[in-house]
N, C-alpha and C. Protein backbone atom coordinates (compact mmCIF):
# COMPACT_ATOMS: atom_id res chain seq x y z
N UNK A 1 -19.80 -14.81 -1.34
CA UNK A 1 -19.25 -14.58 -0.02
C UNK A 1 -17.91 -13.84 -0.10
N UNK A 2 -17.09 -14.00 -1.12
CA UNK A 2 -16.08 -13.48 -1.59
C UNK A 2 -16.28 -12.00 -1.21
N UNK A 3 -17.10 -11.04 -1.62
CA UNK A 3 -17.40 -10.01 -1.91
C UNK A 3 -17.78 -9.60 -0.47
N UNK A 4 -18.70 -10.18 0.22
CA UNK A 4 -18.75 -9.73 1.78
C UNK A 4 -17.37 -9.89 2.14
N UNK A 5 -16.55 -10.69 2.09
CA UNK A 5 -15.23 -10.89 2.79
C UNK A 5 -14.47 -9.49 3.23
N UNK A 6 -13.97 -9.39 1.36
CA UNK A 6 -13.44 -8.50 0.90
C UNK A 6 -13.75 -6.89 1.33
N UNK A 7 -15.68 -6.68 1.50
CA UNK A 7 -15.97 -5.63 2.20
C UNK A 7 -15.54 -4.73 3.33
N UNK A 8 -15.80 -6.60 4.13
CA UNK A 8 -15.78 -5.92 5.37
C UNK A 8 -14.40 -5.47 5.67
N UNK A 9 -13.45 -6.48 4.87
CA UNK A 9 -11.96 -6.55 5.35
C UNK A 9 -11.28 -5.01 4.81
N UNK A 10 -11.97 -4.91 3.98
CA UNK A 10 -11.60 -3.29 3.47
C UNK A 10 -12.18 -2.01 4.48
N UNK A 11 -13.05 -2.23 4.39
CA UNK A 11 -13.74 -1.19 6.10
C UNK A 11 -13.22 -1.12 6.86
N UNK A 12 -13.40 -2.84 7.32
CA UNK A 12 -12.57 -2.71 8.96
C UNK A 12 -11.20 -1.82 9.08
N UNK A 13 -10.27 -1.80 7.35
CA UNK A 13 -9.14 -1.12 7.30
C UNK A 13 -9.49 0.52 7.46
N UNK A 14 -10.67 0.92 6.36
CA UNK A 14 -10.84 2.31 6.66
C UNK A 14 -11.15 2.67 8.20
N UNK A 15 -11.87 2.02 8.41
CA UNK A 15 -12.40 2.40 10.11
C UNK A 15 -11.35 2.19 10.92
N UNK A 16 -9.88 1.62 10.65
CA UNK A 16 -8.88 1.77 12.00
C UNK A 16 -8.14 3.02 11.21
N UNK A 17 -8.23 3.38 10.13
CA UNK A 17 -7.46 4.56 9.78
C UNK A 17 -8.51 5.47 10.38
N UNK A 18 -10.15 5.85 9.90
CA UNK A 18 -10.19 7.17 10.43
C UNK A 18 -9.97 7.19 11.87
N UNK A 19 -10.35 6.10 12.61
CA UNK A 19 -10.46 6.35 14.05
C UNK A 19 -9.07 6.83 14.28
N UNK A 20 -7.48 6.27 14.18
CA UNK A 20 -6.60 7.18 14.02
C UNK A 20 -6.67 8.54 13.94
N UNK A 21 -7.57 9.02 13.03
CA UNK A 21 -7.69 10.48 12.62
C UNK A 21 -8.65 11.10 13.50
N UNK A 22 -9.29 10.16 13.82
CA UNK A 22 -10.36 11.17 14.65
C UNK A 22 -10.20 10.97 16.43
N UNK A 23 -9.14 10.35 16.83
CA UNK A 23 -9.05 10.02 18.31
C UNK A 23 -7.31 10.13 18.56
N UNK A 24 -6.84 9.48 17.84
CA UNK A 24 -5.47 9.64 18.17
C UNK A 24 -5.04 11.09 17.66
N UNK A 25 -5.14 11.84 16.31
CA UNK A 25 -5.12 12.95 16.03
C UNK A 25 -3.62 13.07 15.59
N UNK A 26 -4.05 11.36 14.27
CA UNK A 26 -2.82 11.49 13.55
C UNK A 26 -3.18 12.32 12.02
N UNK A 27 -2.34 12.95 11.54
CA UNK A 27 -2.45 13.63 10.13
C UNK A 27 -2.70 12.44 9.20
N UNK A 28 -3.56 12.90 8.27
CA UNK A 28 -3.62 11.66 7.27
C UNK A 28 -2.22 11.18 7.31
N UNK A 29 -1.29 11.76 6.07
CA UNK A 29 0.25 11.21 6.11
C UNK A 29 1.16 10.39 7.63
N UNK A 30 0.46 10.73 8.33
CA UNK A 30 1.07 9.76 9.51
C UNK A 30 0.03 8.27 9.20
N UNK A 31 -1.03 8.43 9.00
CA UNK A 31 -1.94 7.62 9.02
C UNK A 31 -1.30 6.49 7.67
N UNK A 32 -1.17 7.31 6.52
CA UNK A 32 -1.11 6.55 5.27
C UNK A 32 0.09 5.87 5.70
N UNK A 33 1.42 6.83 5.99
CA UNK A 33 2.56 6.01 6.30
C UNK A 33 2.76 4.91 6.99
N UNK A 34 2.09 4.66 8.29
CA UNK A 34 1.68 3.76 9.02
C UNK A 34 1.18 3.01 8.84
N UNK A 35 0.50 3.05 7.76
CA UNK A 35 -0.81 1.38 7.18
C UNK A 35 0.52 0.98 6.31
N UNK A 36 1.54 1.70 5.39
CA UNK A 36 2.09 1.39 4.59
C UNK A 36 3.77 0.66 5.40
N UNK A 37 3.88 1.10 6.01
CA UNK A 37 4.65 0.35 7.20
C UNK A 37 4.33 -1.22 7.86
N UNK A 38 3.28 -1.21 8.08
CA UNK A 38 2.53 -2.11 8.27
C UNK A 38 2.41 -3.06 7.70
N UNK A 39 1.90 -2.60 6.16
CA UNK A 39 2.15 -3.58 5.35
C UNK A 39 3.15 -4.44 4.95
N UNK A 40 4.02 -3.31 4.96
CA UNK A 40 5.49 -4.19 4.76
C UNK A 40 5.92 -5.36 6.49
N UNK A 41 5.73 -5.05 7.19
CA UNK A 41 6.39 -5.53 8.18
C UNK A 41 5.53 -7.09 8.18
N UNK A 42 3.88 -7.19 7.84
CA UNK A 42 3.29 -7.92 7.99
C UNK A 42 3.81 -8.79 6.70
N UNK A 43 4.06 -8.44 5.45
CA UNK A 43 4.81 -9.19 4.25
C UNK A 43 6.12 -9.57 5.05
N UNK A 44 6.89 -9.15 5.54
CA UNK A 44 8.08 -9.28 6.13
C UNK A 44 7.92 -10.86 7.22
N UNK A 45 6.96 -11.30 7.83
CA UNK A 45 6.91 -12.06 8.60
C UNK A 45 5.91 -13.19 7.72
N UNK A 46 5.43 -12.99 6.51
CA UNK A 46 5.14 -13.76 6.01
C UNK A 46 3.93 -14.08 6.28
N UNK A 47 2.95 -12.49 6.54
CA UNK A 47 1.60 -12.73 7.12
C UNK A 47 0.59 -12.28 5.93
N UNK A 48 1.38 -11.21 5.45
CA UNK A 48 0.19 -10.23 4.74
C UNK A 48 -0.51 -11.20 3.25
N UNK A 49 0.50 -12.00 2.41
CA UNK A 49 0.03 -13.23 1.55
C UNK A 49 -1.02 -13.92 2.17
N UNK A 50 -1.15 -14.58 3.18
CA UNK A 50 -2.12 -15.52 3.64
C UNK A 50 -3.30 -13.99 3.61
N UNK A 51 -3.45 -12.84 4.23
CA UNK A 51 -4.39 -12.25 4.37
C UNK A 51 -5.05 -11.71 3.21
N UNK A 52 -4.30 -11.45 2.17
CA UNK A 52 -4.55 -11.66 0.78
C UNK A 52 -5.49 -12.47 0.27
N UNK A 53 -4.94 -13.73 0.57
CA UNK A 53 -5.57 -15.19 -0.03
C UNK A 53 -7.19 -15.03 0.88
N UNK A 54 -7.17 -14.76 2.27
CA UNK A 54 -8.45 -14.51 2.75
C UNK A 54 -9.28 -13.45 2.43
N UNK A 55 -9.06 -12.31 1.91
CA UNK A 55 -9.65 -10.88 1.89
C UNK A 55 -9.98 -10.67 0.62
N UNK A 56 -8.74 -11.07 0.00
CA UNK A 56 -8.75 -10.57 -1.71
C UNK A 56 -8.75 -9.38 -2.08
N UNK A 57 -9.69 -8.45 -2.96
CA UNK A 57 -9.81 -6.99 -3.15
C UNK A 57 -9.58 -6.44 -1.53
N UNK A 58 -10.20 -6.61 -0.67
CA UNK A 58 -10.04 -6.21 0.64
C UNK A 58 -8.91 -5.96 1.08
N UNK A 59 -8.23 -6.49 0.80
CA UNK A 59 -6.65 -6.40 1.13
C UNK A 59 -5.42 -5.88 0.06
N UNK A 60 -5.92 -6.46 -0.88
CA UNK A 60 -5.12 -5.65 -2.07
C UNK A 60 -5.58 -4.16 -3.10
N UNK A 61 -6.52 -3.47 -1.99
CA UNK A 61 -6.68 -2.39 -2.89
C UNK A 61 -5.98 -1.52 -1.45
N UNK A 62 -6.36 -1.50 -0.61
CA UNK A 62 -6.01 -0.69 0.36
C UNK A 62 -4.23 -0.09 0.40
N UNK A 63 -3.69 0.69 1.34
CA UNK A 63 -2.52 1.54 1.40
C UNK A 63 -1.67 0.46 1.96
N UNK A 64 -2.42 -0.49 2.79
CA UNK A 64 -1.28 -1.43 3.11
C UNK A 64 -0.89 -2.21 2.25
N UNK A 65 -1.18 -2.53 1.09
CA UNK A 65 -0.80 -3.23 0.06
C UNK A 65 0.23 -2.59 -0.85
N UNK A 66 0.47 -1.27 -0.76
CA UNK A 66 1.87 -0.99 -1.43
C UNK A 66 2.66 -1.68 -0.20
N UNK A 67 2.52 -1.22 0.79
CA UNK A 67 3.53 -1.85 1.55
C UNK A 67 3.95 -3.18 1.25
N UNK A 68 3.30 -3.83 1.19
CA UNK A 68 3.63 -5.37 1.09
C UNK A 68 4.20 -5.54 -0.16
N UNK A 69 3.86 -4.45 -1.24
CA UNK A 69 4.45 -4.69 -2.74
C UNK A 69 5.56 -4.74 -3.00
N UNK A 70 5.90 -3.18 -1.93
CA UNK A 70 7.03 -2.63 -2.02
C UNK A 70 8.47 -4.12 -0.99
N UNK A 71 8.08 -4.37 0.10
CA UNK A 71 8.71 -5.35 0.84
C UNK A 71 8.91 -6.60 -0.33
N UNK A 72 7.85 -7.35 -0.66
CA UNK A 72 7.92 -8.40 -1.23
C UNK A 72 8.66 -8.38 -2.23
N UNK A 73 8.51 -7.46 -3.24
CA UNK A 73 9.63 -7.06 -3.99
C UNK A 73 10.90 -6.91 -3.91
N UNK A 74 11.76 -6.25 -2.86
CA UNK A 74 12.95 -5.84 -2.53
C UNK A 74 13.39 -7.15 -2.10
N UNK A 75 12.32 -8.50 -1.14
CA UNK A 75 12.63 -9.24 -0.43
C UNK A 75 13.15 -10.67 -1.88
N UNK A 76 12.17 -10.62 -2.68
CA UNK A 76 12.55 -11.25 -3.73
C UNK A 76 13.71 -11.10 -4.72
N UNK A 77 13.50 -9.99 -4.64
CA UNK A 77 14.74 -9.81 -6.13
C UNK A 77 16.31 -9.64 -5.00
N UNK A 78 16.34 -9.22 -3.89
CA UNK A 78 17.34 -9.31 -2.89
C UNK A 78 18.02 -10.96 -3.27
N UNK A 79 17.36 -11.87 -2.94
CA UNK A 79 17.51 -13.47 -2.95
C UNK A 79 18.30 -13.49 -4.30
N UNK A 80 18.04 -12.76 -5.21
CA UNK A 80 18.82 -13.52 -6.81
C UNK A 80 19.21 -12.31 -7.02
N UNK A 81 19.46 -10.94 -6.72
CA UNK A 81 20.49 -9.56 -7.21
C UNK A 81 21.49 -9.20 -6.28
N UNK A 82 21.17 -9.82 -4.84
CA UNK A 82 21.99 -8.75 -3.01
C UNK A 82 21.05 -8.05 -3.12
N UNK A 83 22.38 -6.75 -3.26
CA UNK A 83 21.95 -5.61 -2.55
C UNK A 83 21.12 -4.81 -3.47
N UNK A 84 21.93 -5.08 -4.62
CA UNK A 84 21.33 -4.00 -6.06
C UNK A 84 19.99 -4.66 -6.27
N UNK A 85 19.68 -5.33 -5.62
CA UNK A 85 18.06 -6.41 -5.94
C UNK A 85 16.65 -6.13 -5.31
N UNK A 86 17.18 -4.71 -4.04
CA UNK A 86 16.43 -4.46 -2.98
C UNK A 86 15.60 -3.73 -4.12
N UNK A 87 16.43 -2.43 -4.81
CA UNK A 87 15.90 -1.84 -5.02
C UNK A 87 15.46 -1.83 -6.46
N UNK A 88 15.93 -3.22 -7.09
CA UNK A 88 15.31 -3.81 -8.54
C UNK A 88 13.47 -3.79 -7.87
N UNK A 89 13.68 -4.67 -7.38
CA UNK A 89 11.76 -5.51 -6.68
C UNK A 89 11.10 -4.23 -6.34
N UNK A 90 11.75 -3.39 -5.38
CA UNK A 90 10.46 -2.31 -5.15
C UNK A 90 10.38 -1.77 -6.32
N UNK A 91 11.00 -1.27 -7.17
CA UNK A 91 10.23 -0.52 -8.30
C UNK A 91 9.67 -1.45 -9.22
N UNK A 92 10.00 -2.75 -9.46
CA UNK A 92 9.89 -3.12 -10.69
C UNK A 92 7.96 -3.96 -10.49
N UNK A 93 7.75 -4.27 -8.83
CA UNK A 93 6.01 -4.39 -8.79
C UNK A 93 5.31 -3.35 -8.38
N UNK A 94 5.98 -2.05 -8.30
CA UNK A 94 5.08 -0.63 -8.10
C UNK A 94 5.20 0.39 -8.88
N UNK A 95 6.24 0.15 -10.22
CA UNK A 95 6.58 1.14 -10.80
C UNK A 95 5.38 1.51 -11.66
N UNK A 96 4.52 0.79 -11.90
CA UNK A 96 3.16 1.00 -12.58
C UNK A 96 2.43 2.16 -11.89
N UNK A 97 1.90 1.65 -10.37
CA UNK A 97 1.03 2.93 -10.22
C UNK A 97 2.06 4.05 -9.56
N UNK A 98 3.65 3.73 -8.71
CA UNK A 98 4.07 5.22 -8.46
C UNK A 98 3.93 5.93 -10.24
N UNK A 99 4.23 5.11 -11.49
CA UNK A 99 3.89 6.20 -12.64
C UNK A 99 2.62 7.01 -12.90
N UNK A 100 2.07 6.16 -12.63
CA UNK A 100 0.23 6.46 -12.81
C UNK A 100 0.01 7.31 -11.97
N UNK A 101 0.31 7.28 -10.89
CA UNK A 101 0.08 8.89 -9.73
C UNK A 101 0.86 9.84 -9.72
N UNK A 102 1.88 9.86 -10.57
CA UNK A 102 2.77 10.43 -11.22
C UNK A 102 1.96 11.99 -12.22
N UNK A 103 1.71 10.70 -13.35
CA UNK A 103 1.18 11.46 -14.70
C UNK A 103 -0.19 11.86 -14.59
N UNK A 104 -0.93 11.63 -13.43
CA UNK A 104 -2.29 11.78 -13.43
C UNK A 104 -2.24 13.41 -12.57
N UNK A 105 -1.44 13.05 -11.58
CA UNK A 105 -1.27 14.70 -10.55
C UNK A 105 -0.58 15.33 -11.98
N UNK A 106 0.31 15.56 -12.67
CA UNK A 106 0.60 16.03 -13.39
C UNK A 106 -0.45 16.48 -14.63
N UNK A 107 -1.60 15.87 -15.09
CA UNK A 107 -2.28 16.64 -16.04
C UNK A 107 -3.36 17.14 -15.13
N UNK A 108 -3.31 16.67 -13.57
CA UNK A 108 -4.59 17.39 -13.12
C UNK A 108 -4.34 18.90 -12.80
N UNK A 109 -3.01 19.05 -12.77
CA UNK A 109 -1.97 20.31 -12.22
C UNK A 109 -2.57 20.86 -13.96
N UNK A 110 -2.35 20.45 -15.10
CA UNK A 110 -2.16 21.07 -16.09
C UNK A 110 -3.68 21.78 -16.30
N UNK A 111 -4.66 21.29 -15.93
CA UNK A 111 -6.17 21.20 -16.31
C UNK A 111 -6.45 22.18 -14.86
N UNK A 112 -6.70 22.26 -13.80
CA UNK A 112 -7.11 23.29 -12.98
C UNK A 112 -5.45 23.55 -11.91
N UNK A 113 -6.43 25.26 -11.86
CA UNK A 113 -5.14 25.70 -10.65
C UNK A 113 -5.18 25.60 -9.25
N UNK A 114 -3.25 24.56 -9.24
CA UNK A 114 -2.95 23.94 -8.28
C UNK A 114 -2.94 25.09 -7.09
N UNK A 115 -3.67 25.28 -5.97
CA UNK A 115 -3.79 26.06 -4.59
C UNK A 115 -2.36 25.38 -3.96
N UNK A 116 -1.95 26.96 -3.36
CA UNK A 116 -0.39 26.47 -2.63
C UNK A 116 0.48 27.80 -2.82
């Protein structure tokens, strides 16, 4: 049941992003920014964990889950660093994949030519 959960809860996310795209006639990047906004604000009130615990993959693969990475982080390491702590937490639970999307656009740039 796990796995239906997780499905649907992941869909239901794609399907309020495209409909965004296809009715409101937001640009992806408004779209991505906005789930990622989201995320954080919903970590911020202490919602997006419980939706986690219900969804699982569903919730933690999607764009709103940097958000929440990025919040939960800054919100944690804030508590035991201040100010210099905001910005310990966001990098130190996303610095993995901002690297990884990093070095990956970078050898895909190296391997075919980048249009632009």
């Amino acid at each position: 049941m796990e796995y239906v959960i997780a499905f649907a809860v992941g869909g239901a996310i794609c399907i309020i992003g495209q409909l965004l795209l296809d009715f409101v006639k937001l640009t992806p990047a408004h779209v991505m920014s906005s789930f990622v906004v989201i995320g954080a604000i919903l970590d911020g009130f202490g919602i997006y964990d419980n939706f986690i615990r219900f969804a699982g993959a569903g919730a933690t693969v999607p764009i709103t889950s940097f958000g929440h990475s990025l919040a939960h982080g800054a919100m944690e390491h804030a508590d035991k660093h201040g100010f210099i702590g905001i910005a310990m937490g966001i990098f130190e639970l996303t610095s993995a994949g901002i690297s990884s999307a990093i070095l990956f656009a970078f050898l895909v740039a190296l391997i075919f030519k980048p249009k632009g």
